[in-house]
PDB file of N, CA and C in Angstrom:
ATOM      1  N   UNK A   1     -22.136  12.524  -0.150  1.00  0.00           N
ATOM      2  CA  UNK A   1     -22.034  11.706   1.034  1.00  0.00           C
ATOM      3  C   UNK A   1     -22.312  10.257   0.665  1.00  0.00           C
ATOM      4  N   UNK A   2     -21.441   9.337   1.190  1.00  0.00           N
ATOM      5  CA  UNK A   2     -21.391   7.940   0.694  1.00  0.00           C
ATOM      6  C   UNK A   2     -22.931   7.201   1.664  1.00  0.00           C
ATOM      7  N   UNK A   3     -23.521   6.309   1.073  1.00  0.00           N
ATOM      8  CA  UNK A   3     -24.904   5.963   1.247  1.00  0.00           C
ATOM      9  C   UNK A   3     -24.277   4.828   1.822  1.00  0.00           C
ATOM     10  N   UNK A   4     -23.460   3.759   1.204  1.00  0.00           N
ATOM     11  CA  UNK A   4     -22.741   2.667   1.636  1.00  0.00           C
ATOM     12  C   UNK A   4     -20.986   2.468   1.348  1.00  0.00           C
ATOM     13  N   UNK A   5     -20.743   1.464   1.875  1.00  0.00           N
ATOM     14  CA  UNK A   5     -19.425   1.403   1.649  1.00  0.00           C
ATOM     15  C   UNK A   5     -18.969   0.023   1.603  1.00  0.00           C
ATOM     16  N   UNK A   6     -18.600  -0.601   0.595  1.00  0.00           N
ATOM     17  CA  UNK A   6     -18.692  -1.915   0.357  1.00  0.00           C
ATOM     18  C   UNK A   6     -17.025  -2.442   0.090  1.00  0.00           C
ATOM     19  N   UNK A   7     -16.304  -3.453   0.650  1.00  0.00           N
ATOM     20  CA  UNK A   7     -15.190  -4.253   0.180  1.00  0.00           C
ATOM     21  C   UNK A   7     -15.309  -4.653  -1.403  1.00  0.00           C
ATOM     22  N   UNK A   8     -14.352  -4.290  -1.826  1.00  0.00           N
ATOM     23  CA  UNK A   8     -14.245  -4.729  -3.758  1.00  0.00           C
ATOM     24  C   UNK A   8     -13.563  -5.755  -3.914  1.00  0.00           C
ATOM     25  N   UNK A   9     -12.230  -5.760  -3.034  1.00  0.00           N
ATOM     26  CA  UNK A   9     -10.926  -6.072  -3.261  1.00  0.00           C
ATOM     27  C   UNK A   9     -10.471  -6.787  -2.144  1.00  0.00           C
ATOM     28  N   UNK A  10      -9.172  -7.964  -1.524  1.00  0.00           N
ATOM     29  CA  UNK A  10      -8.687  -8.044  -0.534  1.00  0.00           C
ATOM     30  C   UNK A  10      -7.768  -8.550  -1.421  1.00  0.00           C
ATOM     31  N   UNK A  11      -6.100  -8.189  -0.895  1.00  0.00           N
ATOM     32  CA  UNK A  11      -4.772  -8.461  -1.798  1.00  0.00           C
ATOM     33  C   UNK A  11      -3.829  -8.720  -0.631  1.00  0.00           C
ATOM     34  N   UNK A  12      -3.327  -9.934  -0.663  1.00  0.00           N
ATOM     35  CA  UNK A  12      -2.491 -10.207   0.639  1.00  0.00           C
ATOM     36  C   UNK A  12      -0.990 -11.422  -0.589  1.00  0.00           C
ATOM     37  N   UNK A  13      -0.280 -10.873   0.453  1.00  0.00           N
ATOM     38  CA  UNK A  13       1.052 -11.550   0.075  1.00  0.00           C
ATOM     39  C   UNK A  13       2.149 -11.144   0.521  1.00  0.00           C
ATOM     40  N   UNK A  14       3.530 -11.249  -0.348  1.00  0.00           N
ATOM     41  CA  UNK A  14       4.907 -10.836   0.472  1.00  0.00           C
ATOM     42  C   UNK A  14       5.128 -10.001  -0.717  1.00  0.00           C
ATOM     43  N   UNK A  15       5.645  -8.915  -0.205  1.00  0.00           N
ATOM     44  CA  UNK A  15       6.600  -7.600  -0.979  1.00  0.00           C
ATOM     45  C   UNK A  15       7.520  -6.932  -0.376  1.00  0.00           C
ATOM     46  N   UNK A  16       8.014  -5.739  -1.433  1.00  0.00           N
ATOM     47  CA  UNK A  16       8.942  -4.925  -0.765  1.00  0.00           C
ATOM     48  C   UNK A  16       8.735  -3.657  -0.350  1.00  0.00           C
ATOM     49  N   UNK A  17       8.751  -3.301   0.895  1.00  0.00           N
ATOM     50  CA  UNK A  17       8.630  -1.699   1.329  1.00  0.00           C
ATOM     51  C   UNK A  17      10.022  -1.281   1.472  1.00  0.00           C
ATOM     52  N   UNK A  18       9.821   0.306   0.336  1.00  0.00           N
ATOM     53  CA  UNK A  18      10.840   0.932   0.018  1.00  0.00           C
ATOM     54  C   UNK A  18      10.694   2.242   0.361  1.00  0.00           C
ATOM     55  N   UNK A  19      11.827   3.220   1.060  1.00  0.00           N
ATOM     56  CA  UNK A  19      11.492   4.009   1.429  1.00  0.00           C
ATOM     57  C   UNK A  19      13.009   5.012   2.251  1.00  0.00           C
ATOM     58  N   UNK A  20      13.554   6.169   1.582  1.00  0.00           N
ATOM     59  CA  UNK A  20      14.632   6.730   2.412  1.00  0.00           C
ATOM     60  C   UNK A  20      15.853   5.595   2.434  1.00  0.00           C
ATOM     61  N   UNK A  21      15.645   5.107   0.874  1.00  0.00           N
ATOM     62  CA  UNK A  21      17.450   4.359   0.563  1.00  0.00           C
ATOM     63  C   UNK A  21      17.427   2.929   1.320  1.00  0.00           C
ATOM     64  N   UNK A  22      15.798   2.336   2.180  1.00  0.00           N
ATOM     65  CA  UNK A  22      16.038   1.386   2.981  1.00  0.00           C
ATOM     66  C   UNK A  22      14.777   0.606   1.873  1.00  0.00           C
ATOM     67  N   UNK A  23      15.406  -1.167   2.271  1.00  0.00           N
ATOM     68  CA  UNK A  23      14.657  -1.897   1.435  1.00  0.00           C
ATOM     69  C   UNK A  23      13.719  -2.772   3.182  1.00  0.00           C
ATOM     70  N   UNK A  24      12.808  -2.937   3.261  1.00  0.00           N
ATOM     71  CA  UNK A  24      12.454  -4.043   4.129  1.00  0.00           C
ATOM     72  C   UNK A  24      11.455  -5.358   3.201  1.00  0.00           C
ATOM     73  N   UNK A  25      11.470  -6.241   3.428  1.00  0.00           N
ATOM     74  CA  UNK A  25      10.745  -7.769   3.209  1.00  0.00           C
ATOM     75  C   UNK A  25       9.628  -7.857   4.319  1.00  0.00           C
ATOM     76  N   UNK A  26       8.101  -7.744   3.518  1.00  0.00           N
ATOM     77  CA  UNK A  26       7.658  -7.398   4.652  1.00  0.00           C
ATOM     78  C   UNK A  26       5.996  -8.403   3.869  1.00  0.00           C
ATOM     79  N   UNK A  27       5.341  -8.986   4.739  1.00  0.00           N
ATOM     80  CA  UNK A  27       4.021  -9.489   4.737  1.00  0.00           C
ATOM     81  C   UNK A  27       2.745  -8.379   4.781  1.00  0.00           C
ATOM     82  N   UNK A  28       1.646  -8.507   3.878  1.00  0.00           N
ATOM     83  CA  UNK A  28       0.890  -7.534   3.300  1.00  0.00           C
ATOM     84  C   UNK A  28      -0.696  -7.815   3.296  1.00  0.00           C
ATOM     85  N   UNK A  29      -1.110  -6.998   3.913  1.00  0.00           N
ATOM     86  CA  UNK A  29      -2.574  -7.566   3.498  1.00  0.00           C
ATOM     87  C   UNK A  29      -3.248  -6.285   3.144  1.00  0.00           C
ATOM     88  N   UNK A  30      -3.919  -6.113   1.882  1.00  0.00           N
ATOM     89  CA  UNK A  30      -4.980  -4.603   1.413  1.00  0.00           C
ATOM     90  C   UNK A  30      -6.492  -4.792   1.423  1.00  0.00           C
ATOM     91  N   UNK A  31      -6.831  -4.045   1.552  1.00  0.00           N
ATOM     92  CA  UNK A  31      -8.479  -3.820   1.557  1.00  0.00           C
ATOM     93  C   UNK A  31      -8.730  -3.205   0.600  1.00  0.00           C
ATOM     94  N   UNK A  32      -9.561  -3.302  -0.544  1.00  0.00           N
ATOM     95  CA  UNK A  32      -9.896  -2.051  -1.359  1.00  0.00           C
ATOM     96  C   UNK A  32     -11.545  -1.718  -1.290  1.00  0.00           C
ATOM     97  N   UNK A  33     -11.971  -0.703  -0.432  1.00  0.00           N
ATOM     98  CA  UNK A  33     -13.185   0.079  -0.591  1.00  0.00           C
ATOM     99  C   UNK A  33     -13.467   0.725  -1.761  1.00  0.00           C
ATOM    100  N   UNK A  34     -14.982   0.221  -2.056  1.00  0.00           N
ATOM    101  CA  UNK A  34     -15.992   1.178  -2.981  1.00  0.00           C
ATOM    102  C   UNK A  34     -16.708   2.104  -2.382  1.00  0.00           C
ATOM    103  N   UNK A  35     -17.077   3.272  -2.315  1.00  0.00           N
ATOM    104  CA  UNK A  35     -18.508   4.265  -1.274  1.00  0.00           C
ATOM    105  C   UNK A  35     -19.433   4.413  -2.605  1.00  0.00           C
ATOM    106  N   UNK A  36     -20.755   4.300  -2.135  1.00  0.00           N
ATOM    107  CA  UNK A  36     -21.513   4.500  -2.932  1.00  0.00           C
ATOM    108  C   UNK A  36     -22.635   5.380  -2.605  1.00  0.00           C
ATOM    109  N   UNK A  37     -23.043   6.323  -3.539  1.00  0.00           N
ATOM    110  CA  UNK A  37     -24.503   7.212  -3.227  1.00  0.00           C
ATOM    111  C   UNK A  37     -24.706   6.558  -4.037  1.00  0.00           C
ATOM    112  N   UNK A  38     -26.192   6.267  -3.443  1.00  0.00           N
ATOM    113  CA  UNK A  38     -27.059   5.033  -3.822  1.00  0.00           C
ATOM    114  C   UNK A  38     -26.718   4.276  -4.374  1.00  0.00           C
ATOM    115  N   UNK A  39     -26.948   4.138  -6.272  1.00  0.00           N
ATOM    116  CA  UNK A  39     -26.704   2.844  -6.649  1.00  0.00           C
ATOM    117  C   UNK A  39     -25.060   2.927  -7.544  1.00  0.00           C
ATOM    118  N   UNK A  40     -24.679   4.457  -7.164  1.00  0.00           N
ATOM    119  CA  UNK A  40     -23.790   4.721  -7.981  1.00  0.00           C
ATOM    120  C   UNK A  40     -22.432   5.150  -7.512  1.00  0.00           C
ATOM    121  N   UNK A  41     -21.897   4.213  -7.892  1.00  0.00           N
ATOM    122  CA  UNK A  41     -19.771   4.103  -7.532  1.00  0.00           C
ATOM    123  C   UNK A  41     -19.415   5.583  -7.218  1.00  0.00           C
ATOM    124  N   UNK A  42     -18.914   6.000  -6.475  1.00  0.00           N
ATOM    125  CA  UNK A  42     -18.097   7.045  -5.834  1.00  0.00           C
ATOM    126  C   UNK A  42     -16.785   6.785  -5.613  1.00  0.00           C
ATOM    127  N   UNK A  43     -15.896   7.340  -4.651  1.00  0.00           N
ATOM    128  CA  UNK A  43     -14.900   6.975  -4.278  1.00  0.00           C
ATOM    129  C   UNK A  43     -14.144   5.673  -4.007  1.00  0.00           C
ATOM    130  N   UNK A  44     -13.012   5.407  -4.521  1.00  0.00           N
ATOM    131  CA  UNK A  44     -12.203   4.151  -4.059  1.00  0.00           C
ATOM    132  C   UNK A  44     -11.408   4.525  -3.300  1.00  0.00           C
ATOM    133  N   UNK A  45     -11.071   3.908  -2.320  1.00  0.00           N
ATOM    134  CA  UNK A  45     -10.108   3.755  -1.038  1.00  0.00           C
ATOM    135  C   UNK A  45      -9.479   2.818  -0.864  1.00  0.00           C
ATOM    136  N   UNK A  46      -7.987   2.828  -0.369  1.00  0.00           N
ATOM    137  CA  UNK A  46      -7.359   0.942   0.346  1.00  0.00           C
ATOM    138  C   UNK A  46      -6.720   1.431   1.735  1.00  0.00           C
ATOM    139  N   UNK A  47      -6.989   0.555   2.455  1.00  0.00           N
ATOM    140  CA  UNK A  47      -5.627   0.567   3.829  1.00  0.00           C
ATOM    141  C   UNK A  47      -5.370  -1.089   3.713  1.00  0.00           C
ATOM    142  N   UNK A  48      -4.486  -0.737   4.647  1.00  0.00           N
ATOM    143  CA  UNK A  48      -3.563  -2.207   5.012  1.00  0.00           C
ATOM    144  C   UNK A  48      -3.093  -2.041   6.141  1.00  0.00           C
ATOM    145  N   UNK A  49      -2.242  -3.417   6.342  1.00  0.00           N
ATOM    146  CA  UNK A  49      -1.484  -3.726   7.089  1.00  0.00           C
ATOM    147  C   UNK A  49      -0.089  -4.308   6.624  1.00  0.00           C
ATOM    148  N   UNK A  50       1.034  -4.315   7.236  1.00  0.00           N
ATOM    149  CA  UNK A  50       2.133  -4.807   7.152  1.00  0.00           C
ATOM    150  C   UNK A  50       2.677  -6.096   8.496  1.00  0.00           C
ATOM    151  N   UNK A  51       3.175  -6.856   7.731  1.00  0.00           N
ATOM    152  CA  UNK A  51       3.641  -7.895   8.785  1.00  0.00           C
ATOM    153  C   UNK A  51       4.613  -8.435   8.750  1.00  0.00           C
ATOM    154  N   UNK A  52       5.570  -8.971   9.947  1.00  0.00           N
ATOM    155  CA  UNK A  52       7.203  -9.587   9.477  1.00  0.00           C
ATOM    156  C   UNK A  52       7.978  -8.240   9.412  1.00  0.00           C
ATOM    157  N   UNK A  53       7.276  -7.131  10.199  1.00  0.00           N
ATOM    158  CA  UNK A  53       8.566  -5.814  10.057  1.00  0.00           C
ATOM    159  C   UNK A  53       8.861  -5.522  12.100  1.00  0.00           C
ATOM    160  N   UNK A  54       9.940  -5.232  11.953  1.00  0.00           N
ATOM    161  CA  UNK A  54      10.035  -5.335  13.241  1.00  0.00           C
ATOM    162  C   UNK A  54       9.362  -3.787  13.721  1.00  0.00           C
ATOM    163  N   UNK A  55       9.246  -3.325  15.012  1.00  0.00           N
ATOM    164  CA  UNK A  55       8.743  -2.240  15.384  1.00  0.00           C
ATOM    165  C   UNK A  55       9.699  -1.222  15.259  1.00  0.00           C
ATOM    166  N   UNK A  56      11.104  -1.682  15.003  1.00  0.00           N
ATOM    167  CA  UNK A  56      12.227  -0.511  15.271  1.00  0.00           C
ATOM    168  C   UNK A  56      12.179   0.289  13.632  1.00  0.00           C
ATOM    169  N   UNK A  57      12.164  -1.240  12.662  1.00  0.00           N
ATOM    170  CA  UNK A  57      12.064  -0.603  11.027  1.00  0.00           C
ATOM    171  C   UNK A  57      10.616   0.284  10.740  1.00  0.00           C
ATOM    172  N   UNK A  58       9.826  -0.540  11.300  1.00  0.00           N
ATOM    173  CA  UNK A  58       8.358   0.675  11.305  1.00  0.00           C
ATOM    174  C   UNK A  58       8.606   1.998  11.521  1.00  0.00           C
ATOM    175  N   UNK A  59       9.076   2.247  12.540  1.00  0.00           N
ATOM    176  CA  UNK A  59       9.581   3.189  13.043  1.00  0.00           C
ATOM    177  C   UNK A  59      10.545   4.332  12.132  1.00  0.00           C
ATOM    178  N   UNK A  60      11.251   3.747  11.972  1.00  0.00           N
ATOM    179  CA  UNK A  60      12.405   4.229  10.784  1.00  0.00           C
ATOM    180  C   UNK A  60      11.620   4.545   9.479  1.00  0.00           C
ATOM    181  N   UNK A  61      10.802   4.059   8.778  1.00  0.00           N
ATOM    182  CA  UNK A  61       9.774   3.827   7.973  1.00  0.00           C
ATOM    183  C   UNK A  61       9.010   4.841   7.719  1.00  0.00           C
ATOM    184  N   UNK A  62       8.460   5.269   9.149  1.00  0.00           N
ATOM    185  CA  UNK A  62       7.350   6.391   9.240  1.00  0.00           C
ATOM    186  C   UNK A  62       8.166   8.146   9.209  1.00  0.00           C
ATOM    187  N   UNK A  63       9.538   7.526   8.883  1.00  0.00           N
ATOM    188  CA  UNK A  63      10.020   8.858   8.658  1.00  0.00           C
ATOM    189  C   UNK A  63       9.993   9.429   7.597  1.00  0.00           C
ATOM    190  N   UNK A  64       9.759   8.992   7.022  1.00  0.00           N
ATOM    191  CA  UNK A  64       9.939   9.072   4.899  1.00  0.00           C
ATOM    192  C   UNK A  64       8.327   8.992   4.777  1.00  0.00           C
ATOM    193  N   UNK A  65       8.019   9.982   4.336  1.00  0.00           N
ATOM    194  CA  UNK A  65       6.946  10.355   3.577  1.00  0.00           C
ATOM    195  C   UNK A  65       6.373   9.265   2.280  1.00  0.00           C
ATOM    196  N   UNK A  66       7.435   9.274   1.732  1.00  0.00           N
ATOM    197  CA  UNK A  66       7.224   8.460  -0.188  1.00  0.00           C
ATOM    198  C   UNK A  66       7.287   6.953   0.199  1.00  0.00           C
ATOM    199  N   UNK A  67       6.849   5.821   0.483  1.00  0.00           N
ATOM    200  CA  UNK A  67       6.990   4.403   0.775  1.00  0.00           C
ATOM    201  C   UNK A  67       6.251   3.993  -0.319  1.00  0.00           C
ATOM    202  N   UNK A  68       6.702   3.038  -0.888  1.00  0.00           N
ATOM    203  CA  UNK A  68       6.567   2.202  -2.289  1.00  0.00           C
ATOM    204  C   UNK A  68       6.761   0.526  -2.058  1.00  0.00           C
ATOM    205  N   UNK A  69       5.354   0.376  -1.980  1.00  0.00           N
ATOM    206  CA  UNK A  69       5.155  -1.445  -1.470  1.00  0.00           C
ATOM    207  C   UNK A  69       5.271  -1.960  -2.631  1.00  0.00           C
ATOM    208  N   UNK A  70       5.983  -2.905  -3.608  1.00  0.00           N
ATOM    209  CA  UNK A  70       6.375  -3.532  -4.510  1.00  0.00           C
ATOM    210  C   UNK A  70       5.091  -5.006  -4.013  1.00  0.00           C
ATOM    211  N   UNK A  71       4.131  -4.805  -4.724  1.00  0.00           N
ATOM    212  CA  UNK A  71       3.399  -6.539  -4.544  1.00  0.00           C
ATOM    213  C   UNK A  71       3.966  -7.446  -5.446  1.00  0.00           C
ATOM    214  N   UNK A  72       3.239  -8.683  -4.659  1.00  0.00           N
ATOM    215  CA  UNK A  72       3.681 -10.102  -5.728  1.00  0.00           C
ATOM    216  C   UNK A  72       3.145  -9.362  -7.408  1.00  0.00           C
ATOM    217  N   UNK A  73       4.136  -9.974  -8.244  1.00  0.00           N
ATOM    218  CA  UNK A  73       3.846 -10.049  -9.144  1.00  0.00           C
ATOM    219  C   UNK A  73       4.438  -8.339  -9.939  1.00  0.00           C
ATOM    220  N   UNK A  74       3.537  -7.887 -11.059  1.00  0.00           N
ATOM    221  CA  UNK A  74       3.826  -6.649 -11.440  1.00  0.00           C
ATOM    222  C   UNK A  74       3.476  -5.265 -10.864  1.00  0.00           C
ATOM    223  N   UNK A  75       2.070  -5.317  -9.725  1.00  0.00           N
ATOM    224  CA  UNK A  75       2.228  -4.240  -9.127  1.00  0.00           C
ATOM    225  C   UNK A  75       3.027  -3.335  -8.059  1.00  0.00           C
ATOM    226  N   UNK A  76       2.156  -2.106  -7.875  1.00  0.00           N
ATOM    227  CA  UNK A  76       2.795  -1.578  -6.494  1.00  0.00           C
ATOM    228  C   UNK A  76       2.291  -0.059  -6.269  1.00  0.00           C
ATOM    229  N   UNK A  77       2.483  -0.302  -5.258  1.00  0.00           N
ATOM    230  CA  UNK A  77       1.522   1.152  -4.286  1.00  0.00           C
ATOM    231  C   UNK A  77       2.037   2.044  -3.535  1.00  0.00           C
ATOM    232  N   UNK A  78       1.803   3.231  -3.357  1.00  0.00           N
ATOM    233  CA  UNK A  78       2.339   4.066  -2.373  1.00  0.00           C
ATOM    234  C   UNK A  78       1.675   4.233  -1.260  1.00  0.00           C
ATOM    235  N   UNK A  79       2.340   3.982  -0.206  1.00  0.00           N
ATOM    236  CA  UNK A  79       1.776   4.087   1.157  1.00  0.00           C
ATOM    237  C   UNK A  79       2.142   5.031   2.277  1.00  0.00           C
ATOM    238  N   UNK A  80       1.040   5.271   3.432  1.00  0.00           N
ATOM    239  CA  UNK A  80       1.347   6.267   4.327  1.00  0.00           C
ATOM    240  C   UNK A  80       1.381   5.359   5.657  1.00  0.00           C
ATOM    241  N   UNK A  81       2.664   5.123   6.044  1.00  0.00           N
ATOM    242  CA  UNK A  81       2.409   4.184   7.377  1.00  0.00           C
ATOM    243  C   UNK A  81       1.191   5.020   8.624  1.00  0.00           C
ATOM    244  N   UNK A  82       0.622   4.447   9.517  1.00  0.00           N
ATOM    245  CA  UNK A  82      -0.315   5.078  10.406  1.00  0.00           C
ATOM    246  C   UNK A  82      -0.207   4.621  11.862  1.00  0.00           C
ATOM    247  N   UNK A  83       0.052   3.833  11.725  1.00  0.00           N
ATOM    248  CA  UNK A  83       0.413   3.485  13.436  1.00  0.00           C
ATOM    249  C   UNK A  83       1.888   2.482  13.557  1.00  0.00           C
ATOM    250  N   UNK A  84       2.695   2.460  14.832  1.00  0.00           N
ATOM    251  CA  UNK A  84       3.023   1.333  15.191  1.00  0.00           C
ATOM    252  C   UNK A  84       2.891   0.039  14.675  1.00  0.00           C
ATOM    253  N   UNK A  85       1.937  -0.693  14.612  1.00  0.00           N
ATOM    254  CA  UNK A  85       1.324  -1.794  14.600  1.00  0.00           C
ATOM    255  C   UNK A  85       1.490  -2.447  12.824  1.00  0.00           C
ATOM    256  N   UNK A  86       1.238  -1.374  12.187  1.00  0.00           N
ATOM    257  CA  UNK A  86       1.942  -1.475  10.498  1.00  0.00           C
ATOM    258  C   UNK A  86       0.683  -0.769   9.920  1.00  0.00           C
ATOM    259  N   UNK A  87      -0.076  -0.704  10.367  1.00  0.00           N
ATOM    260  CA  UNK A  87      -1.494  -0.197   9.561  1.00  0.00           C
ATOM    261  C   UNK A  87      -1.219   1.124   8.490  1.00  0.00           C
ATOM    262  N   UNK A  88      -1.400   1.084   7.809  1.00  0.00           N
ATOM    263  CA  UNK A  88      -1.255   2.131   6.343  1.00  0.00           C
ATOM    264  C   UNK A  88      -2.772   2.360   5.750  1.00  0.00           C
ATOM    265  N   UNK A  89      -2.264   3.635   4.676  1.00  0.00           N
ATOM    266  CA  UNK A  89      -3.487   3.938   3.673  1.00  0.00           C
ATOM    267  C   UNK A  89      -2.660   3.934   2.773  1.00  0.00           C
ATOM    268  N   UNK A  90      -3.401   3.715   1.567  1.00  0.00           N
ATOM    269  CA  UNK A  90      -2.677   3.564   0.584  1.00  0.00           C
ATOM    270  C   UNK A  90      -3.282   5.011  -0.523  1.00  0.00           C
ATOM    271  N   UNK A  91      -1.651   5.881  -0.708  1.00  0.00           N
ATOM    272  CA  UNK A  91      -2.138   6.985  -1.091  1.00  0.00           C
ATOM    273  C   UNK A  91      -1.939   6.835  -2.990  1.00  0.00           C
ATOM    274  N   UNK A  92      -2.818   6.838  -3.352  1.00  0.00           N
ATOM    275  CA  UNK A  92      -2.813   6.967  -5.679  1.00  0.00           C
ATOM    276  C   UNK A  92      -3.343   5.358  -5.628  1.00  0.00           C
ATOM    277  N   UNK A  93      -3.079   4.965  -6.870  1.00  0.00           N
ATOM    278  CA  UNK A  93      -4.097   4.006  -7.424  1.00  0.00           C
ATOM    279  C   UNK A  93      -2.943   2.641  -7.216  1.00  0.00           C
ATOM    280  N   UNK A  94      -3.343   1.664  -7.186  1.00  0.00           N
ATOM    281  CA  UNK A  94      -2.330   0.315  -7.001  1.00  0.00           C
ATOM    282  C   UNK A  94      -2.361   0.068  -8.667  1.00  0.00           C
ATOM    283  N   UNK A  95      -1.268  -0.020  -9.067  1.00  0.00           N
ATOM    284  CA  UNK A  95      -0.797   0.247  -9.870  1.00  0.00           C
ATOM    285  C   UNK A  95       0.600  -0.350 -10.882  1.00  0.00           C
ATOM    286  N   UNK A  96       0.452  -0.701 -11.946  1.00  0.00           N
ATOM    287  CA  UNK A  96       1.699  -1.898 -12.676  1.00  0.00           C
ATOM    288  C   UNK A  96       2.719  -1.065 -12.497  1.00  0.00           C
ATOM    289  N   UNK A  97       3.679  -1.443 -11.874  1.00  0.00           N
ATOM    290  CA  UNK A  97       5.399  -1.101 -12.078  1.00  0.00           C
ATOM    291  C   UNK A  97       5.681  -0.255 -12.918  1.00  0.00           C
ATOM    292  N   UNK A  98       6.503   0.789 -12.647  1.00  0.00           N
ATOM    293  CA  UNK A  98       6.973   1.040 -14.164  1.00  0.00           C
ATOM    294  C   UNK A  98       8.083   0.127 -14.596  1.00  0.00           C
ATOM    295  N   UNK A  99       8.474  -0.159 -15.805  1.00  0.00           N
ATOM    296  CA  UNK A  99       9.671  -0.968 -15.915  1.00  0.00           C
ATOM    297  C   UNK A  99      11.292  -0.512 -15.645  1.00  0.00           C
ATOM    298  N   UNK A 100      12.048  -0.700 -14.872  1.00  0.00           N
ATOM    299  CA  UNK A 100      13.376  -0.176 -14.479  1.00  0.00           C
ATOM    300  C   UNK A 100      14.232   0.010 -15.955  1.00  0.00           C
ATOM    301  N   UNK A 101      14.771   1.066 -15.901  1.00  0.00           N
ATOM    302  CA  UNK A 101      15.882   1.548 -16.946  1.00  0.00           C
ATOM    303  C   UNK A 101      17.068   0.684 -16.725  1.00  0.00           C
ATOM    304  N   UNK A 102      17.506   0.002 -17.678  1.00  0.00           N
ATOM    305  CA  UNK A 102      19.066  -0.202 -17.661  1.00  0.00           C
ATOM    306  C   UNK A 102      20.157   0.364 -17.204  1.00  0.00           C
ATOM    307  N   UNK A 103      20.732  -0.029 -16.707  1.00  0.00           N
ATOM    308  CA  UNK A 103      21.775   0.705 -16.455  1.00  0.00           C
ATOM    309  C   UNK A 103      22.779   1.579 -17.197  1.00  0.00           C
ATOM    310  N   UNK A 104      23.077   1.225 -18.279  1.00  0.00           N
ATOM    311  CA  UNK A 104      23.786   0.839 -19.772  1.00  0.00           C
ATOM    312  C   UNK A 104      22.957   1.669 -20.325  1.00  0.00           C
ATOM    313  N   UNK A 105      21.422   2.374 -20.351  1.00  0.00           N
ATOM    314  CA  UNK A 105      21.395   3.068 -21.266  1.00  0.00           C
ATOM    315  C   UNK A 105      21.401   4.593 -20.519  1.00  0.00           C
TER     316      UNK A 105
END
């Protein structure tokens, strides 16, 4: 049982949510939780939010299970949309890209 639960992390910017063959451009903000019994690290956690998506693509969004937020830069995360509003958890570890295969090979 977690004793405390402390912010580690906050990651905000613009990426891509991918998901069921659809691309959206969408504004991002993450939380990343530490829980701790007593003095010692336990579980990591993130949720978020999404912003700049309209309510109809949310919608469409929350149909597809697998959603893959592309962040600035080299990472990216898999997410579980949770409400309307854009709010998510973010399900596995945030995580570097893998690098895309060529086409050609």
């Amino acid at each position: 049982m977690a004793d405390r639960i402390k912010r580690v992390e906050r990651i905000r910017g613009k990426g891509r949510l991918t998901g069921g063959g659809h691309v959206y451009v969408v504004g991002y903000v993450i939380d990343v939780y530490q829980k701790y019994a007593g003095s010692v690290p336990t579980l990591r956690f993130a949720t978020g939010h999404l912003t700049g998506i309209r309510a109809g693509d949310v919608v469409h969004a929350m149909l597809h299970t697998s959603l893959d937020l592309e962040l600035e830069g080299t990472r990216h995360v898999q997410v579980s949309l949770r409400t309307l509003d854009g709010d998510f958890d973010v399900a596995g570890p945030i995580a570097t890209a893998p690098e895309r295969k060529k086409a050609a090979e």
